[in-house]
PDB file of N, CA and C in Angstrom:
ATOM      1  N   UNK A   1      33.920 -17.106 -15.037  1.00  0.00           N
ATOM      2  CA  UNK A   1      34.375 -16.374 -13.871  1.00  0.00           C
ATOM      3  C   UNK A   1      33.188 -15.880 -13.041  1.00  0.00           C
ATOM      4  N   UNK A   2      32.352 -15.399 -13.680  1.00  0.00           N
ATOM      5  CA  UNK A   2      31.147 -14.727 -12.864  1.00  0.00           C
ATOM      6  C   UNK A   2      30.211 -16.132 -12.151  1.00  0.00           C
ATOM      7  N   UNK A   3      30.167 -17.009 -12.370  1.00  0.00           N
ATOM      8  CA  UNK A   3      30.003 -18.468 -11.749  1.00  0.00           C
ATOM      9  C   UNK A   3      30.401 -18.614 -10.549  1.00  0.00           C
ATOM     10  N   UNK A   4      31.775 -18.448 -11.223  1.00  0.00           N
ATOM     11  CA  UNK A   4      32.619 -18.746  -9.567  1.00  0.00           C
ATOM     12  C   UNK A   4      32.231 -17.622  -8.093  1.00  0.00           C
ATOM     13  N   UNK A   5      31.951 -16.313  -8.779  1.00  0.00           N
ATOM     14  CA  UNK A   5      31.556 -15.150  -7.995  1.00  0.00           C
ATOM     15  C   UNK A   5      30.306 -15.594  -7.622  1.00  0.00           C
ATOM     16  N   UNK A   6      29.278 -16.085  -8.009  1.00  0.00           N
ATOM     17  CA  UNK A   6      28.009 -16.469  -7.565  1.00  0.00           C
ATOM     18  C   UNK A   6      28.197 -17.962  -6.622  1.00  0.00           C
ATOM     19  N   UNK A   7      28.776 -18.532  -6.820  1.00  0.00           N
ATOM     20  CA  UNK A   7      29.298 -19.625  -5.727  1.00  0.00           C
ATOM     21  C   UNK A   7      29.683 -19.177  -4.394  1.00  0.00           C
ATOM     22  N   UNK A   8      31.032 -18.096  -4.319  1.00  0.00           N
ATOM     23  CA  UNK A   8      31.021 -17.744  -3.203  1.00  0.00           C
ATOM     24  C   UNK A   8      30.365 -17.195  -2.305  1.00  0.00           C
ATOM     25  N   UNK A   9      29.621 -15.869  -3.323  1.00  0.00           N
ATOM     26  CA  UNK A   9      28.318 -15.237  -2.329  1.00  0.00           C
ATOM     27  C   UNK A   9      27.601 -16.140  -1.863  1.00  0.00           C
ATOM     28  N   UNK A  10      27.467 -17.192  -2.775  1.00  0.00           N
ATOM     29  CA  UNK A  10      26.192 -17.878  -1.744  1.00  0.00           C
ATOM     30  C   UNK A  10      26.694 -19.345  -1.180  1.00  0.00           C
ATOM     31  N   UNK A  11      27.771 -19.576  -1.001  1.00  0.00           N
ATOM     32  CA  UNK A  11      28.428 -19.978  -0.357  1.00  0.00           C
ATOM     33  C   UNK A  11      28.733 -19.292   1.335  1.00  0.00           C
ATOM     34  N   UNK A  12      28.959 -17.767   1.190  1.00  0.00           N
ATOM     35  CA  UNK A  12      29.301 -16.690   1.918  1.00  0.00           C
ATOM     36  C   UNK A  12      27.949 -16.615   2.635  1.00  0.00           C
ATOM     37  N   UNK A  13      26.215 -16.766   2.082  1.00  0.00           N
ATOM     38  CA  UNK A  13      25.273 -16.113   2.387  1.00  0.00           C
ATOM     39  C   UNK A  13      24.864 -17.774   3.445  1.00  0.00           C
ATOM     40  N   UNK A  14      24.917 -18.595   2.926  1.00  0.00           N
ATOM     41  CA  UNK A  14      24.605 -20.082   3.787  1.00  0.00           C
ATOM     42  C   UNK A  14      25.301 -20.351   4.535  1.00  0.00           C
ATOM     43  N   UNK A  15      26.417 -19.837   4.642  1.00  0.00           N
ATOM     44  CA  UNK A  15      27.038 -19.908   6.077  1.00  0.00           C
ATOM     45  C   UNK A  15      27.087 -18.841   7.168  1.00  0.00           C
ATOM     46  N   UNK A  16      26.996 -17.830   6.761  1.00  0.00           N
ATOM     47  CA  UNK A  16      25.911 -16.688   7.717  1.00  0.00           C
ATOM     48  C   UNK A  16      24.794 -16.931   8.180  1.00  0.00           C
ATOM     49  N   UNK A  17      23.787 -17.429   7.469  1.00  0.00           N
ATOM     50  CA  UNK A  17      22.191 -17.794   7.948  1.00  0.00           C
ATOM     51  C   UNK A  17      23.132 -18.914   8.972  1.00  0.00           C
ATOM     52  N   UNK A  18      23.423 -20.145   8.504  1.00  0.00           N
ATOM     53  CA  UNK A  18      23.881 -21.085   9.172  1.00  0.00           C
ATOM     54  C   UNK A  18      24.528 -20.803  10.968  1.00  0.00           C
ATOM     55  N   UNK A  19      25.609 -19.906  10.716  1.00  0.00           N
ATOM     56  CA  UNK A  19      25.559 -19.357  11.807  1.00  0.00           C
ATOM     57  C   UNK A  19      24.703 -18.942  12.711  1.00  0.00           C
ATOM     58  N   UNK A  20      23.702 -17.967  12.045  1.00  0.00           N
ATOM     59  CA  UNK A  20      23.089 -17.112  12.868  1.00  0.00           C
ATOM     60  C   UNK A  20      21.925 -17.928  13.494  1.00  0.00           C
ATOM     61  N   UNK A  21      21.542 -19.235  12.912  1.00  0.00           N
ATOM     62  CA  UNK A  21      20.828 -20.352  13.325  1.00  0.00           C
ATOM     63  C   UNK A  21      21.197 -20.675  14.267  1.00  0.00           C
ATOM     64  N   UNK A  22      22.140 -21.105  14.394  1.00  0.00           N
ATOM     65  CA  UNK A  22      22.715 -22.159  15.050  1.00  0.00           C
ATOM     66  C   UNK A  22      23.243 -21.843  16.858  1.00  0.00           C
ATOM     67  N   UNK A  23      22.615 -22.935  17.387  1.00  0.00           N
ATOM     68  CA  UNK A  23      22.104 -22.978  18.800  1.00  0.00           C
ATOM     69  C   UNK A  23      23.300 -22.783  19.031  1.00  0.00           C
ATOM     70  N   UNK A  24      23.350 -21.778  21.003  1.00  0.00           N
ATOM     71  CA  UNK A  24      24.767 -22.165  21.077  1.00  0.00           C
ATOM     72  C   UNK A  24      24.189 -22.477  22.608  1.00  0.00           C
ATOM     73  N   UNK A  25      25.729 -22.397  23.766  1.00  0.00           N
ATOM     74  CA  UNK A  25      25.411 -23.508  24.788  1.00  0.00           C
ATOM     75  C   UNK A  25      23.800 -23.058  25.885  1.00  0.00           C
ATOM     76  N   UNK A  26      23.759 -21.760  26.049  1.00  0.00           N
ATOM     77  CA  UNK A  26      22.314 -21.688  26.178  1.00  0.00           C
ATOM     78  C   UNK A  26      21.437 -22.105  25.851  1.00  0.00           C
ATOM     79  N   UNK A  27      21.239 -22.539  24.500  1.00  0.00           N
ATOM     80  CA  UNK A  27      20.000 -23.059  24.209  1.00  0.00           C
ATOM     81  C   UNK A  27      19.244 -22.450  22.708  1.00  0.00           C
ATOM     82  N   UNK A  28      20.103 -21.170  22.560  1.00  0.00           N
ATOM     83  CA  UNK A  28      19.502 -19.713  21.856  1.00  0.00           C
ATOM     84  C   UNK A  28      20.568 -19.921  20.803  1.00  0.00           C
ATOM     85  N   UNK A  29      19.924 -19.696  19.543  1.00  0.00           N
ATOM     86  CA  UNK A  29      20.489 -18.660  18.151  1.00  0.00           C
ATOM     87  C   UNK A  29      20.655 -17.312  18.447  1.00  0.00           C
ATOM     88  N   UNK A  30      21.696 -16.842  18.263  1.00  0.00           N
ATOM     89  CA  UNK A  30      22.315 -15.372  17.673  1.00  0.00           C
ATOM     90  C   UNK A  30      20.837 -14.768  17.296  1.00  0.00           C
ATOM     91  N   UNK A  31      20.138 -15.316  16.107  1.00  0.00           N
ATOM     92  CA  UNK A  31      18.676 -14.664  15.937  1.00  0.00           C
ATOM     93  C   UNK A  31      17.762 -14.501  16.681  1.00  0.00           C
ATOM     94  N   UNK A  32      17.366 -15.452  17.602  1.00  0.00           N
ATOM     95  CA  UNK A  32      16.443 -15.382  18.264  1.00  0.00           C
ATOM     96  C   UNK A  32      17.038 -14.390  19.739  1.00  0.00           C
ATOM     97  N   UNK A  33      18.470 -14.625  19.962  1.00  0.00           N
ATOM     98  CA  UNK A  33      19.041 -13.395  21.215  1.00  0.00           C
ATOM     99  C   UNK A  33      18.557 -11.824  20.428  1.00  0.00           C
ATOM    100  N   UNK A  34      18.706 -11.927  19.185  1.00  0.00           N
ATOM    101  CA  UNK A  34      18.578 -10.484  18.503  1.00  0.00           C
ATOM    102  C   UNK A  34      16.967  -9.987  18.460  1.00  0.00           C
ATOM    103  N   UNK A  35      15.988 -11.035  18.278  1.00  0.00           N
ATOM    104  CA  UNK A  35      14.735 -10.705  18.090  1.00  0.00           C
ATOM    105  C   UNK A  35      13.813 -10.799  19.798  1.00  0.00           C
ATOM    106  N   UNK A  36      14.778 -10.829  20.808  1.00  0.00           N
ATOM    107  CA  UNK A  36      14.658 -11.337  21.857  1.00  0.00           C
ATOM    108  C   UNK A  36      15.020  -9.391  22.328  1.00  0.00           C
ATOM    109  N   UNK A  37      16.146  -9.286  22.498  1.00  0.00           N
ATOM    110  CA  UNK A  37      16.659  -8.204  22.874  1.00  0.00           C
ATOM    111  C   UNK A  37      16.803  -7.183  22.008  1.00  0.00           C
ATOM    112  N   UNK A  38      15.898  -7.270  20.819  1.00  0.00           N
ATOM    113  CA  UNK A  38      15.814  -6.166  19.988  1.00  0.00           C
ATOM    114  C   UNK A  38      15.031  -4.861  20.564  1.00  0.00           C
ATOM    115  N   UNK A  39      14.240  -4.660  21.297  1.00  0.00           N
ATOM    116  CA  UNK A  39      13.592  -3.560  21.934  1.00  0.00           C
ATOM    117  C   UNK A  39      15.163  -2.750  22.584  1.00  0.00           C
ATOM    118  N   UNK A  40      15.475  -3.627  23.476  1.00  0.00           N
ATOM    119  CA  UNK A  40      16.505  -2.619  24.151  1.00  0.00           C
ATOM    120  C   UNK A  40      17.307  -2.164  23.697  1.00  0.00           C
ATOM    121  N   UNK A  41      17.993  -3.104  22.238  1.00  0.00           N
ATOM    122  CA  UNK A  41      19.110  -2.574  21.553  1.00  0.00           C
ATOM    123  C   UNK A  41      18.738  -1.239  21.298  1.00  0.00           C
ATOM    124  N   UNK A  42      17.566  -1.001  20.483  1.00  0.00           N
ATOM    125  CA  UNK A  42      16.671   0.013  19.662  1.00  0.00           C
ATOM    126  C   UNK A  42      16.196   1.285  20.242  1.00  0.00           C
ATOM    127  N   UNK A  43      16.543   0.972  22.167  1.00  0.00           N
ATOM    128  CA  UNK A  43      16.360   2.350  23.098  1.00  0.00           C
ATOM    129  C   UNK A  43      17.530   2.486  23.423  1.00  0.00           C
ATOM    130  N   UNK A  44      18.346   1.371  22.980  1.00  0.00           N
ATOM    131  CA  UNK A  44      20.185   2.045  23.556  1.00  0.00           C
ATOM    132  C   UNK A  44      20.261   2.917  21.991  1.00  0.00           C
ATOM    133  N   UNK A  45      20.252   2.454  21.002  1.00  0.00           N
ATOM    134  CA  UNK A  45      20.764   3.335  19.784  1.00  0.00           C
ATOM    135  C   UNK A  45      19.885   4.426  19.800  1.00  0.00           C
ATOM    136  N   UNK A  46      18.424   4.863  20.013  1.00  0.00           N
ATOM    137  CA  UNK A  46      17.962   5.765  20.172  1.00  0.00           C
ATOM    138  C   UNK A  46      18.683   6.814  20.813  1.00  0.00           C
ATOM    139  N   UNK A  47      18.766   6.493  21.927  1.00  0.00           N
ATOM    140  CA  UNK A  47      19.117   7.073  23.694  1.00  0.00           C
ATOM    141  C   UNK A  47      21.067   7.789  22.628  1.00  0.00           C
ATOM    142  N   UNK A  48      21.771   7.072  22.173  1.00  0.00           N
ATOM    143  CA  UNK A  48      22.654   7.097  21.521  1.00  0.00           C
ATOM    144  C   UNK A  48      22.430   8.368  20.562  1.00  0.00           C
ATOM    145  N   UNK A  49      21.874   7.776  19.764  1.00  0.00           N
ATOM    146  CA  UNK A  49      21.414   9.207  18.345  1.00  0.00           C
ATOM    147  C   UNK A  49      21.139  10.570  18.796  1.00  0.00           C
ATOM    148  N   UNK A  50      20.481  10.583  20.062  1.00  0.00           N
ATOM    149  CA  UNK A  50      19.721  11.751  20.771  1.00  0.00           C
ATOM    150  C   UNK A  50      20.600  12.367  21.429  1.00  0.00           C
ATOM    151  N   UNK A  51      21.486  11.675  21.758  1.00  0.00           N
ATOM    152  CA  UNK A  51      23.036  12.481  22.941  1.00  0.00           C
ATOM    153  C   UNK A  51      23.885  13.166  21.667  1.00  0.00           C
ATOM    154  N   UNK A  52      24.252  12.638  20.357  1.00  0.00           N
ATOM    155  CA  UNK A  52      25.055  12.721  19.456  1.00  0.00           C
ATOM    156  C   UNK A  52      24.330  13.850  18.744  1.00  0.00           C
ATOM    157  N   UNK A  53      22.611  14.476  18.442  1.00  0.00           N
ATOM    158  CA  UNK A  53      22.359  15.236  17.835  1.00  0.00           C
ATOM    159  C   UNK A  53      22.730  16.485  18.791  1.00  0.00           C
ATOM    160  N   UNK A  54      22.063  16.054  20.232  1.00  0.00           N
ATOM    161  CA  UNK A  54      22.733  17.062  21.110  1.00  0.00           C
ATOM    162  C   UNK A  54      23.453  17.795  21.319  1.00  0.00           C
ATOM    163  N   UNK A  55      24.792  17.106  20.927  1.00  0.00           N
ATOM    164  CA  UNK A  55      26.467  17.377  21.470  1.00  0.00           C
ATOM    165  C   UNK A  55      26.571  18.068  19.993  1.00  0.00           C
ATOM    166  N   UNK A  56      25.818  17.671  18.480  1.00  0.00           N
ATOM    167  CA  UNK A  56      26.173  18.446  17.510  1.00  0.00           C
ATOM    168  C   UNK A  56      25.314  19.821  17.574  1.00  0.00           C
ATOM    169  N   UNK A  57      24.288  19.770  17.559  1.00  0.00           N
ATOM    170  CA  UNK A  57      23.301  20.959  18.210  1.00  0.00           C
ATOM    171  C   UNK A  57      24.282  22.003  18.591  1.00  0.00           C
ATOM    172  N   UNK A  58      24.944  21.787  19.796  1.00  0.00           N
ATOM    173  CA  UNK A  58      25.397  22.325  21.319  1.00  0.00           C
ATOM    174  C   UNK A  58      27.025  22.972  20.287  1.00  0.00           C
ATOM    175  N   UNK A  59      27.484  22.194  19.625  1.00  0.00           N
ATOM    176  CA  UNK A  59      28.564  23.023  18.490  1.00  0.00           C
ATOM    177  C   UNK A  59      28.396  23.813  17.666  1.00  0.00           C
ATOM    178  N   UNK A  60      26.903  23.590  16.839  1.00  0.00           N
ATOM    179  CA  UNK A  60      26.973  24.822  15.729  1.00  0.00           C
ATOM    180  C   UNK A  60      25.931  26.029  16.792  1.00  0.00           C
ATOM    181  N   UNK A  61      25.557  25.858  17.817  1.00  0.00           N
ATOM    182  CA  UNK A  61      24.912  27.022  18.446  1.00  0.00           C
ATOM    183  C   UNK A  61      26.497  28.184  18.997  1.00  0.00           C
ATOM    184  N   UNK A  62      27.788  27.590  19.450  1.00  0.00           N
ATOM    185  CA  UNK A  62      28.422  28.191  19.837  1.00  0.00           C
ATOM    186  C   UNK A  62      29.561  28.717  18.994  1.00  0.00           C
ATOM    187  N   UNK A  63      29.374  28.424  18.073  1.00  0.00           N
ATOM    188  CA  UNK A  63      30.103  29.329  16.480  1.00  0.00           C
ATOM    189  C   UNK A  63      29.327  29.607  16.128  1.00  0.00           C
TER     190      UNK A  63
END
């Protein structure tokens, strides 16, 4: 049984990489759009985290 569980994960894990390879009609992998536009993602989730400590900040100051 535990066989069969190691088949699927990596069954599960080679077709993820596979995906994330794989060109689409642009020209570009999913990976390379991600390692491409990873800066901006990384100042949107920043920019994100910083509004959210804020808005919690801004609650325990007024109780």
């Amino acid at each position: 049984m535990r066989i069969l569980k190691f088949m699927a994960i990596g069954a599960a894990v080679g077709y993820g990489i596979y995906y994330l390879t794989k060109e689409k009609e642009n020209g570009k992998s999913i990976l390379e759009e991600l390692i491409e536009d990873g800066p901006d993602y990384f100042d949107r989730a920043k920019k994100y985290v910083e509004f959210t400590v804020d808005q919690i900040a801004e609650r325990l100051h007024t109780n």
